[in-house]
C-alpha atoms as a PDB file:
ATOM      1  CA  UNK A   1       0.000   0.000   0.000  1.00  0.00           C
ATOM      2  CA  UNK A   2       1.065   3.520  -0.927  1.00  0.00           C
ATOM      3  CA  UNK A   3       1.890   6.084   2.131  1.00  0.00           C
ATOM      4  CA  UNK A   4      -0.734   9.095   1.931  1.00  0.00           C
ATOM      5  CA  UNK A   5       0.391  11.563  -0.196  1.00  0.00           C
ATOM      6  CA  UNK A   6      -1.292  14.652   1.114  1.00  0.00           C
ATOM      7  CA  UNK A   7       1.972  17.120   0.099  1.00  0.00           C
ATOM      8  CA  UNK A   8       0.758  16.389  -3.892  1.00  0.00           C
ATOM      9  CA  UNK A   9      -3.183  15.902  -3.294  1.00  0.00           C
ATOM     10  CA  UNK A  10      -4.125  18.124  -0.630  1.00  0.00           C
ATOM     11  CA  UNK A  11      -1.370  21.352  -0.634  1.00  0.00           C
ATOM     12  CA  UNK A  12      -0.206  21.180  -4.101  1.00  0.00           C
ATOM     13  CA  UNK A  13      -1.167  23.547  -6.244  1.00  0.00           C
ATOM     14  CA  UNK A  14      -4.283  23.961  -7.436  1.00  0.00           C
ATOM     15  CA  UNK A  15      -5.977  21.736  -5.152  1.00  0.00           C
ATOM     16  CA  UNK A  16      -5.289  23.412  -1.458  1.00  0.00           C
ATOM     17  CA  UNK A  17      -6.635  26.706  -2.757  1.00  0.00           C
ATOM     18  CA  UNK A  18      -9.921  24.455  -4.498  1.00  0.00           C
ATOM     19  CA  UNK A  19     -10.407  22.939  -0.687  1.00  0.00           C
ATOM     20  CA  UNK A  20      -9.857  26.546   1.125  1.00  0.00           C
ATOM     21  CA  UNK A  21     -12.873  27.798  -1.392  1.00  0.00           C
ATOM     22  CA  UNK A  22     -14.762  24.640  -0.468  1.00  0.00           C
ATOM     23  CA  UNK A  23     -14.168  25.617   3.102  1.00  0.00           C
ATOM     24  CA  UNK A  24     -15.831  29.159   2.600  1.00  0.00           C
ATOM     25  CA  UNK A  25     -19.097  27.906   0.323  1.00  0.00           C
ATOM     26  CA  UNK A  26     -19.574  25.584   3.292  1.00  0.00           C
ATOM     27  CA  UNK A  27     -19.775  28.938   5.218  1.00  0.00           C
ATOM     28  CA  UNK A  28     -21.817  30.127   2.854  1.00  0.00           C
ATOM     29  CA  UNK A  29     -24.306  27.546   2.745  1.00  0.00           C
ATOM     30  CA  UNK A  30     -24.652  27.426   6.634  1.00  0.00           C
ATOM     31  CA  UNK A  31     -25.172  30.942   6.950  1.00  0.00           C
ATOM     32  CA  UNK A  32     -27.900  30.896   3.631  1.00  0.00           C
ATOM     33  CA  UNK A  33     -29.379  27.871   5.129  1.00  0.00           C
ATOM     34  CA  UNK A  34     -29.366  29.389   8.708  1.00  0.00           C
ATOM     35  CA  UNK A  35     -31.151  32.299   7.838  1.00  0.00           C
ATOM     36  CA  UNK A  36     -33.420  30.564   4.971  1.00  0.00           C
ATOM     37  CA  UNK A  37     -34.454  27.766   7.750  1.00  0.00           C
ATOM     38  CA  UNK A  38     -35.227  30.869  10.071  1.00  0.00           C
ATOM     39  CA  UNK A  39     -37.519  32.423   7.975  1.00  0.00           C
ATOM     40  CA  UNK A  40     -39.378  29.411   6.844  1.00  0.00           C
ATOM     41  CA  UNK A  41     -39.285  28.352  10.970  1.00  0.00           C
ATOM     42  CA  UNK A  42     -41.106  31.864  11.436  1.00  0.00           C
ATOM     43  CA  UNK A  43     -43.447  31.794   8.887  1.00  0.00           C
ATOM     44  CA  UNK A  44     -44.828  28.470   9.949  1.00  0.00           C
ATOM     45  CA  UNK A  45     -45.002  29.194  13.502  1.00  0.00           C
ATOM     46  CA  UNK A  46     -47.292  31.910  12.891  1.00  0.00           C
ATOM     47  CA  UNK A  47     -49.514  29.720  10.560  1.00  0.00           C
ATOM     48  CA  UNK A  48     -49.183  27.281  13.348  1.00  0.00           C
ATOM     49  CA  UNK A  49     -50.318  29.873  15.792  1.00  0.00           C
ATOM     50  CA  UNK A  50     -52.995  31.597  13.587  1.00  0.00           C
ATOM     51  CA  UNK A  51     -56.624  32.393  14.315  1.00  0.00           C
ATOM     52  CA  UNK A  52     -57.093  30.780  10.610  1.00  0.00           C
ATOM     53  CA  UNK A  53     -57.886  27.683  10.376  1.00  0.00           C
ATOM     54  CA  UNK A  54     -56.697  27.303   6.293  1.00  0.00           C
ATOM     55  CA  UNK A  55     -53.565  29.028   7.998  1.00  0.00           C
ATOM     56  CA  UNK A  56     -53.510  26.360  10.965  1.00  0.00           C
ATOM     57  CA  UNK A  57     -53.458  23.688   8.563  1.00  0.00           C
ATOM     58  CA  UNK A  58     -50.741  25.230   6.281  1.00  0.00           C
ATOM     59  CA  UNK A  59     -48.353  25.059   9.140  1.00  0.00           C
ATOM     60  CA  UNK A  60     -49.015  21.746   9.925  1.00  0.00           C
ATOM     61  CA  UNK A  61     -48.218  20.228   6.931  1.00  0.00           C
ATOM     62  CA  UNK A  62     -45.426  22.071   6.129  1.00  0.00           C
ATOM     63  CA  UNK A  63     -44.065  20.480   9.432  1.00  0.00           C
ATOM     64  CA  UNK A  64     -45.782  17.449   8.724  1.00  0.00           C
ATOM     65  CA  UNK A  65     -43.934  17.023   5.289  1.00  0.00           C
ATOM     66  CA  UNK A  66     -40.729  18.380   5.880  1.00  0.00           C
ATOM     67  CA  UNK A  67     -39.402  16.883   8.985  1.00  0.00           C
ATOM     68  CA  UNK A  68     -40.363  13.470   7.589  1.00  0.00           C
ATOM     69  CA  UNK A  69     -39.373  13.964   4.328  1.00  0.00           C
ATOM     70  CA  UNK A  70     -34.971  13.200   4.081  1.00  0.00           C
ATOM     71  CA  UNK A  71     -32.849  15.939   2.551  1.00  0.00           C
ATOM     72  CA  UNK A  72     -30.933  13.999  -0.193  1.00  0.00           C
ATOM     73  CA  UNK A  73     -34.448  12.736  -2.161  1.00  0.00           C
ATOM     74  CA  UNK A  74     -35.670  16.782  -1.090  1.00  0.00           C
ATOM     75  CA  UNK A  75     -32.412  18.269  -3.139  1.00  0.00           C
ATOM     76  CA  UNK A  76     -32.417  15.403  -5.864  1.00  0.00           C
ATOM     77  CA  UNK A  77     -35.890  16.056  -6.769  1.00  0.00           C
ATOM     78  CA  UNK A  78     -35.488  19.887  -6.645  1.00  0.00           C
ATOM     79  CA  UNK A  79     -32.221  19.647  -9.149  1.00  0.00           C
ATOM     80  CA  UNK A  80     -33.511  16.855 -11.387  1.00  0.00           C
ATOM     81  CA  UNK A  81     -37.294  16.739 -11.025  1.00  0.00           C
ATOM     82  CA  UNK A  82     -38.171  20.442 -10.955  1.00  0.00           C
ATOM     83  CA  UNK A  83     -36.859  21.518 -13.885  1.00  0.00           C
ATOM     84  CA  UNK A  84     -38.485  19.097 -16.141  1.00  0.00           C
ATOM     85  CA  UNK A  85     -41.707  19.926 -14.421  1.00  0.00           C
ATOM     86  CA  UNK A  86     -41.128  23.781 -14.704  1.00  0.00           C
ATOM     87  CA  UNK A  87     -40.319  22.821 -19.058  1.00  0.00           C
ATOM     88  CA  UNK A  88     -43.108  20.779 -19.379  1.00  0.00           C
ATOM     89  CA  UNK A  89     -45.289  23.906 -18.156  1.00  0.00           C
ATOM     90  CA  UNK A  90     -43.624  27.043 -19.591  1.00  0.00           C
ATOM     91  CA  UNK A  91     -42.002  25.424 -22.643  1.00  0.00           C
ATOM     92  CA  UNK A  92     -38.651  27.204 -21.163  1.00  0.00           C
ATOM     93  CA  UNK A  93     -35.714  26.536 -18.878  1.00  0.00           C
ATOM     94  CA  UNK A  94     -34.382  27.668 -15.540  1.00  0.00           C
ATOM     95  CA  UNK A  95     -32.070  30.260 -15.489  1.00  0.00           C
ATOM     96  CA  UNK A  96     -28.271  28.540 -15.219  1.00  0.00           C
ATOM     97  CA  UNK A  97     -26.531  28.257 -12.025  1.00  0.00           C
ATOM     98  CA  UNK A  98     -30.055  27.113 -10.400  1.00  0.00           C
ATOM     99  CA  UNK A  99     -28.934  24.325  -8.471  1.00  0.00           C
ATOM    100  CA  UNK A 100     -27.219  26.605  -6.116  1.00  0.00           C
ATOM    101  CA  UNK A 101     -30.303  28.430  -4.936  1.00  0.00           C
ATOM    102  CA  UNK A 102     -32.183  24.881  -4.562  1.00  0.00           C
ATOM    103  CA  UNK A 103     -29.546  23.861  -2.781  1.00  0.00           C
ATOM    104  CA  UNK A 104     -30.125  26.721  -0.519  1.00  0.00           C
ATOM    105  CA  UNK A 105     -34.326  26.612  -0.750  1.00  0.00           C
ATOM    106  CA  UNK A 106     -33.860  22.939   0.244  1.00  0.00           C
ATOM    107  CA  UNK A 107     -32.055  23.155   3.088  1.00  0.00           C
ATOM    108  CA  UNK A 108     -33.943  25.835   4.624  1.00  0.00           C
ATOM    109  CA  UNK A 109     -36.884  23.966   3.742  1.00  0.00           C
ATOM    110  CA  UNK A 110     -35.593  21.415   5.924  1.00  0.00           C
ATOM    111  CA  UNK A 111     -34.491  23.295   8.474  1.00  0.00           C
ATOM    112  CA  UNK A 112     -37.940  25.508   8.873  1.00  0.00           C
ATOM    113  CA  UNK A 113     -39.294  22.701   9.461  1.00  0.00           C
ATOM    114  CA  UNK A 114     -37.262  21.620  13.045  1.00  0.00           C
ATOM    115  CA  UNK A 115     -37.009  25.627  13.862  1.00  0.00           C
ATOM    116  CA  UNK A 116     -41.073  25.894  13.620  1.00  0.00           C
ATOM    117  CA  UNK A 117     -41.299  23.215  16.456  1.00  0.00           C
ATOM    118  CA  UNK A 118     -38.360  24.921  18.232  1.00  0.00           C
ATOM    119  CA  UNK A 119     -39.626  28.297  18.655  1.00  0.00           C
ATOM    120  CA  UNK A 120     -43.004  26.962  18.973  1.00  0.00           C
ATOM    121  CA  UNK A 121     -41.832  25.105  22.080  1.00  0.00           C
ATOM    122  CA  UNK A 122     -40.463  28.517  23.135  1.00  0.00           C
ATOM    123  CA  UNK A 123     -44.013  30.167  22.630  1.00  0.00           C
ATOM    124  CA  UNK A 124     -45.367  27.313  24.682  1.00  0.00           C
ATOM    125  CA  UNK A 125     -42.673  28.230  27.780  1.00  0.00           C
ATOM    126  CA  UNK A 126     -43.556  32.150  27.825  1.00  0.00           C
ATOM    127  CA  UNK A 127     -45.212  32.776  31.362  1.00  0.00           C
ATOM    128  CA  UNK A 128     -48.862  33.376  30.466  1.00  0.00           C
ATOM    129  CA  UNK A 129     -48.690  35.792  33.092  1.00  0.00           C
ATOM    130  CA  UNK A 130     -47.153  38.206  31.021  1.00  0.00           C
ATOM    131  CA  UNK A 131     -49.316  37.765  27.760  1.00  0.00           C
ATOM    132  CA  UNK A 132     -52.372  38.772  30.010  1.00  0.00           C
ATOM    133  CA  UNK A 133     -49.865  41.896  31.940  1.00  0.00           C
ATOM    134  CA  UNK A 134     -49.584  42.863  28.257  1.00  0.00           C
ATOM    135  CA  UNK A 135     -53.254  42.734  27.202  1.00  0.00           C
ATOM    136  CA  UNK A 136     -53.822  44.832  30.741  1.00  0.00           C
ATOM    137  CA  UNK A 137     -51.275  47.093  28.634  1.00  0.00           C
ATOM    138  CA  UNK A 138     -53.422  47.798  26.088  1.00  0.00           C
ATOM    139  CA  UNK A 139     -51.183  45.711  23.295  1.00  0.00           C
ATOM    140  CA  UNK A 140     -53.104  43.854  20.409  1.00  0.00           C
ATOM    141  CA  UNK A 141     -52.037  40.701  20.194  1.00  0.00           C
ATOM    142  CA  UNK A 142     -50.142  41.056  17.250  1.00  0.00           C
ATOM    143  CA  UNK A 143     -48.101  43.635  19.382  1.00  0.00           C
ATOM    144  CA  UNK A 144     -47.925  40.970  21.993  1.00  0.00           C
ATOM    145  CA  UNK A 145     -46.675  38.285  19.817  1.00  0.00           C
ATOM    146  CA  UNK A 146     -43.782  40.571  18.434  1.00  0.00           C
ATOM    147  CA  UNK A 147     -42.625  42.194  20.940  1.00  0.00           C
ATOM    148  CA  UNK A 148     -43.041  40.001  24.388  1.00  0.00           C
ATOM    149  CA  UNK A 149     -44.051  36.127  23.131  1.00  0.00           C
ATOM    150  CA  UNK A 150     -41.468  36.135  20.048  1.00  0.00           C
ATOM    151  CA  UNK A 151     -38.176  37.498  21.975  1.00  0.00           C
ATOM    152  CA  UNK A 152     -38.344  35.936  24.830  1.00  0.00           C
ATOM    153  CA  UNK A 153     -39.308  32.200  23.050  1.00  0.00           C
ATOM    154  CA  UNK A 154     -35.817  33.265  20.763  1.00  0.00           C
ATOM    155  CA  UNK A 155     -34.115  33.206  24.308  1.00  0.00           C
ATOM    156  CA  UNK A 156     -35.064  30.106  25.430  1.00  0.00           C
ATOM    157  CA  UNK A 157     -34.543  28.499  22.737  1.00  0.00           C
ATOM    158  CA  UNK A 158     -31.299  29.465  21.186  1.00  0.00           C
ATOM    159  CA  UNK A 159     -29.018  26.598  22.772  1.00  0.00           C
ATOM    160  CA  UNK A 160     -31.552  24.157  20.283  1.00  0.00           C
ATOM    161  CA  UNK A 161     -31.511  27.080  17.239  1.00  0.00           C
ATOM    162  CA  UNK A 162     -27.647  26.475  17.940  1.00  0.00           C
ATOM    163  CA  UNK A 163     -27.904  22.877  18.091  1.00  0.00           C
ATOM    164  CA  UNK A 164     -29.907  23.349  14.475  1.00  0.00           C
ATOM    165  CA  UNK A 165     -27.053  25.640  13.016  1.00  0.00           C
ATOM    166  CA  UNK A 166     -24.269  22.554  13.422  1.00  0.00           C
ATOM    167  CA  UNK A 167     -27.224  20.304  11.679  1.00  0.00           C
ATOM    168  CA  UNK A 168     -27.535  22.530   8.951  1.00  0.00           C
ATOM    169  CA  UNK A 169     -23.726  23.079   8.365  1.00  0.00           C
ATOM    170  CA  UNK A 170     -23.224  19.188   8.207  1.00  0.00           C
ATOM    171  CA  UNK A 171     -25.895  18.735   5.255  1.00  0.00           C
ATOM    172  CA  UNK A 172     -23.749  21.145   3.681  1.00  0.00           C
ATOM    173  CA  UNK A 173     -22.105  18.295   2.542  1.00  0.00           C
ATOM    174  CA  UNK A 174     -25.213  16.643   0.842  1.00  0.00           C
ATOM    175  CA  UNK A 175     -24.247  19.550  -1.765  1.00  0.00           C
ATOM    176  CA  UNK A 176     -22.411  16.441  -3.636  1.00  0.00           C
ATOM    177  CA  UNK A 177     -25.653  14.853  -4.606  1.00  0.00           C
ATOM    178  CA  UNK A 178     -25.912  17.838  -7.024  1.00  0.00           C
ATOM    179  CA  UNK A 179     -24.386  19.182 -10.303  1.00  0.00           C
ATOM    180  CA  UNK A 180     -22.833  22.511  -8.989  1.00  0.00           C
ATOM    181  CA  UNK A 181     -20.200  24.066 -10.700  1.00  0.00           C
ATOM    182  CA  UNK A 182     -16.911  23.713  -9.488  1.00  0.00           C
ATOM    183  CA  UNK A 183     -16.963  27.250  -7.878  1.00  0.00           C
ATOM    184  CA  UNK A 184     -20.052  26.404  -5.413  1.00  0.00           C
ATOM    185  CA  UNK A 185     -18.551  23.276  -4.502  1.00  0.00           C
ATOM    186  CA  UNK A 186     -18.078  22.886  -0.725  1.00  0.00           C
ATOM    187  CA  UNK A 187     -15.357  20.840   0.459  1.00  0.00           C
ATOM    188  CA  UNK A 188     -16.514  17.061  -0.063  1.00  0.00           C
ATOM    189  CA  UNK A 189     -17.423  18.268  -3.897  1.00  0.00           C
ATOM    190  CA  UNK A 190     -13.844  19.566  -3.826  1.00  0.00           C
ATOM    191  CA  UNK A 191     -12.126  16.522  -2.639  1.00  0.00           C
ATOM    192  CA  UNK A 192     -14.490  14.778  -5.106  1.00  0.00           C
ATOM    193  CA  UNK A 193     -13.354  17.114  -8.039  1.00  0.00           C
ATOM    194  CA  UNK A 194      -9.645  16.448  -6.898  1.00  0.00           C
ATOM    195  CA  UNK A 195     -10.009  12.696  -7.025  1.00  0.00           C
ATOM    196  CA  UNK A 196     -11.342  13.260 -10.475  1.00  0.00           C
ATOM    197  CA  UNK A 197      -9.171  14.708 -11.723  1.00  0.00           C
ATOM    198  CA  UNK A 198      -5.958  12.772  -9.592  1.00  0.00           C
ATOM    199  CA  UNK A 199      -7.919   9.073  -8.663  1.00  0.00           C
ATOM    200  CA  UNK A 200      -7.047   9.799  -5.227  1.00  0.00           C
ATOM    201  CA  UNK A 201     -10.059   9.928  -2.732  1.00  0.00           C
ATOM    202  CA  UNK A 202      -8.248   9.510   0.744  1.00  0.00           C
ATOM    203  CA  UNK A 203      -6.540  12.176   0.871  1.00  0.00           C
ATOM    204  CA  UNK A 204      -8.512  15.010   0.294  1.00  0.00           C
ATOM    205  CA  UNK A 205     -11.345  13.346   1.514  1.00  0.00           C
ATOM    206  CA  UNK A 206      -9.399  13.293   5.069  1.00  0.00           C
ATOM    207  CA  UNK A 207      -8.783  16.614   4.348  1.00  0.00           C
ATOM    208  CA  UNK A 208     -12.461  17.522   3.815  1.00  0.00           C
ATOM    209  CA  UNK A 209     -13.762  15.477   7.206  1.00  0.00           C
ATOM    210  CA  UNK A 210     -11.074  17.044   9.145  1.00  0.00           C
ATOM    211  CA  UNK A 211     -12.635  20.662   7.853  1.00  0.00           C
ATOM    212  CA  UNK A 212     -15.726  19.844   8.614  1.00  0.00           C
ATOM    213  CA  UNK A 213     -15.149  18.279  12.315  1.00  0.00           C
ATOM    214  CA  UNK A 214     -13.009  21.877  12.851  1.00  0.00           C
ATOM    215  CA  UNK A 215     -15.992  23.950  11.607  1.00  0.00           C
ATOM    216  CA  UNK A 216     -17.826  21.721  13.736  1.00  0.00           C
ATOM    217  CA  UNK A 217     -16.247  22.018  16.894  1.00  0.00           C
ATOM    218  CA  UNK A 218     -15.699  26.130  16.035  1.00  0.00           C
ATOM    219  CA  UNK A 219     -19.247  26.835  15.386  1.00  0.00           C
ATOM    220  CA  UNK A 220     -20.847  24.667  18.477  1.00  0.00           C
ATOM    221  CA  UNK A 221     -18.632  26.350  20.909  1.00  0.00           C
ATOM    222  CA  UNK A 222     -19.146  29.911  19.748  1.00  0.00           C
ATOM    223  CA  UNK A 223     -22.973  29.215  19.534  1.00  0.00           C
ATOM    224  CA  UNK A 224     -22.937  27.425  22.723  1.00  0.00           C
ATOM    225  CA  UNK A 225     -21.407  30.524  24.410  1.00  0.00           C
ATOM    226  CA  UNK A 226     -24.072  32.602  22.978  1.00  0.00           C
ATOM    227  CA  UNK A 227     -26.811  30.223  24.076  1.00  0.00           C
ATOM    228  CA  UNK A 228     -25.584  30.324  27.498  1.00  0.00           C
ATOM    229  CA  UNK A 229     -25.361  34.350  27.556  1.00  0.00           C
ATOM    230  CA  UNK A 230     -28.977  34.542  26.366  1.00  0.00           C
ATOM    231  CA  UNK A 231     -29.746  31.878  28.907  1.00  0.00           C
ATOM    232  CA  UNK A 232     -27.872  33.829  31.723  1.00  0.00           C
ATOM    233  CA  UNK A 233     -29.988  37.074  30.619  1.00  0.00           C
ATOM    234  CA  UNK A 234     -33.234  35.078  31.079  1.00  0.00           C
ATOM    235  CA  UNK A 235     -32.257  33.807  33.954  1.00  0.00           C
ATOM    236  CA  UNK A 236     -31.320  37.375  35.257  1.00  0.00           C
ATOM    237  CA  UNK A 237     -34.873  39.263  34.618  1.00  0.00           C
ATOM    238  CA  UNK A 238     -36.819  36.600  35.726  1.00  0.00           C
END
């Protein structure tokens, strides 16, 4: 057997600077997905939380589907499926470079789904107490919802929103399923484009899981110190 070679297939030239750009899409696509999942987490919420019934049920299936439903078959039939839907109905094609965005739209899809149920949970733990000191108040309940129920259910919940971030930054790496180009690759595309090009997977795959257990550890400590400021903060007005 062959001693690992990672001076020629990790640091040589052109591939070290192909898995340092790898390492900054995956940033990219955690922070897209983050924020993406976020939205989609509030959205639902409120439909879950909603006077309407049509608005009630909306929520629920969106949770219903999308925490059930795996991420690879999710991405593989928004890359593959999709588009041949979307030209058998307009006659045209998606713009190029699409597979990047549903790459994005699917993992926030994804990850709406959990964050619904997490901040939902965090509605759930607000002191009813306060909702009815707020009414006293004179808010509407909108008013109520945005500016008492919603912040303070954030707070309670961030070491699981946290706990969601990692999750989202390690299905980063389901990014290989599709056909990006080689610029939006994050680092297991890369090591797969290297041992394409070189027919030499260990390496750079090492390489890529040693990236991604770094980013790993990084991440979950600096959002576990913000979790447990928040925390402290709650724990200091109640």
């Amino acid at each position: 057997m062959n001693s690992l070679d990672f001076s020629r297939y990790v640091f040589g030239p052109p591939y070290f600077a192909w898995l340092c750009r790898g390492f900054l899409m995956t940033l990219l696509i955690t922070a897209l997905g983050a924020f993406g999942g976020m939205l989609f987490g509030v959205i639902a919420l409120r439909c879950r939380i909603s006077a309407n019934r049509l608005a009630r049920a909306a929520g629920a299936g969106y949770i219903l589907m999308f925490r059930n439903l795996p991420v690879v078959p999710l991405l593989l039939f928004l890359t593959f499926a999709f588009p041949g839907i979307y030209r058998q109905s307009t006659g045209g094609d998606l713009p190029r470079g699409f597979e990047f965005s549903f790459l994005i739209l699917g993992l926030s899809l994804n990850a709406g789904a959990y964050i619904a149920e997490i901040l939902r949970a965090g509605v759930e733990a607000v002191s009813y107490t306060q909702i009815e000191a707020a009414r006293v108040l004179g808010l509407s309940m909108s008013s109520i919802r945005r500016r008492v129920i919603f912040p303070q259910a954030a707070l309670i919940v961030a070491p699981a929103l946290a706990s969601r971030c990692i999750h989202i930054m390690k299905n980063a790496s389901l990014a290989l399923v599709m056909p990006l180009a080689p610029s939006a690759m994050e680092m297991v595309g890369q090591a797969g484009r290297i041992a394409g090009q070189t027919f030499s997977w260990i390496e750079p795959l090492i390489f890529a899981a040693a990236g991604y257990l770094t980013l790993s550890l990084i991440l979950s400590r600096l959002l576990n110190r913000w979790a447990d400021r928040e925390h402290a903060r709650i724990g200091a007005g109640l």
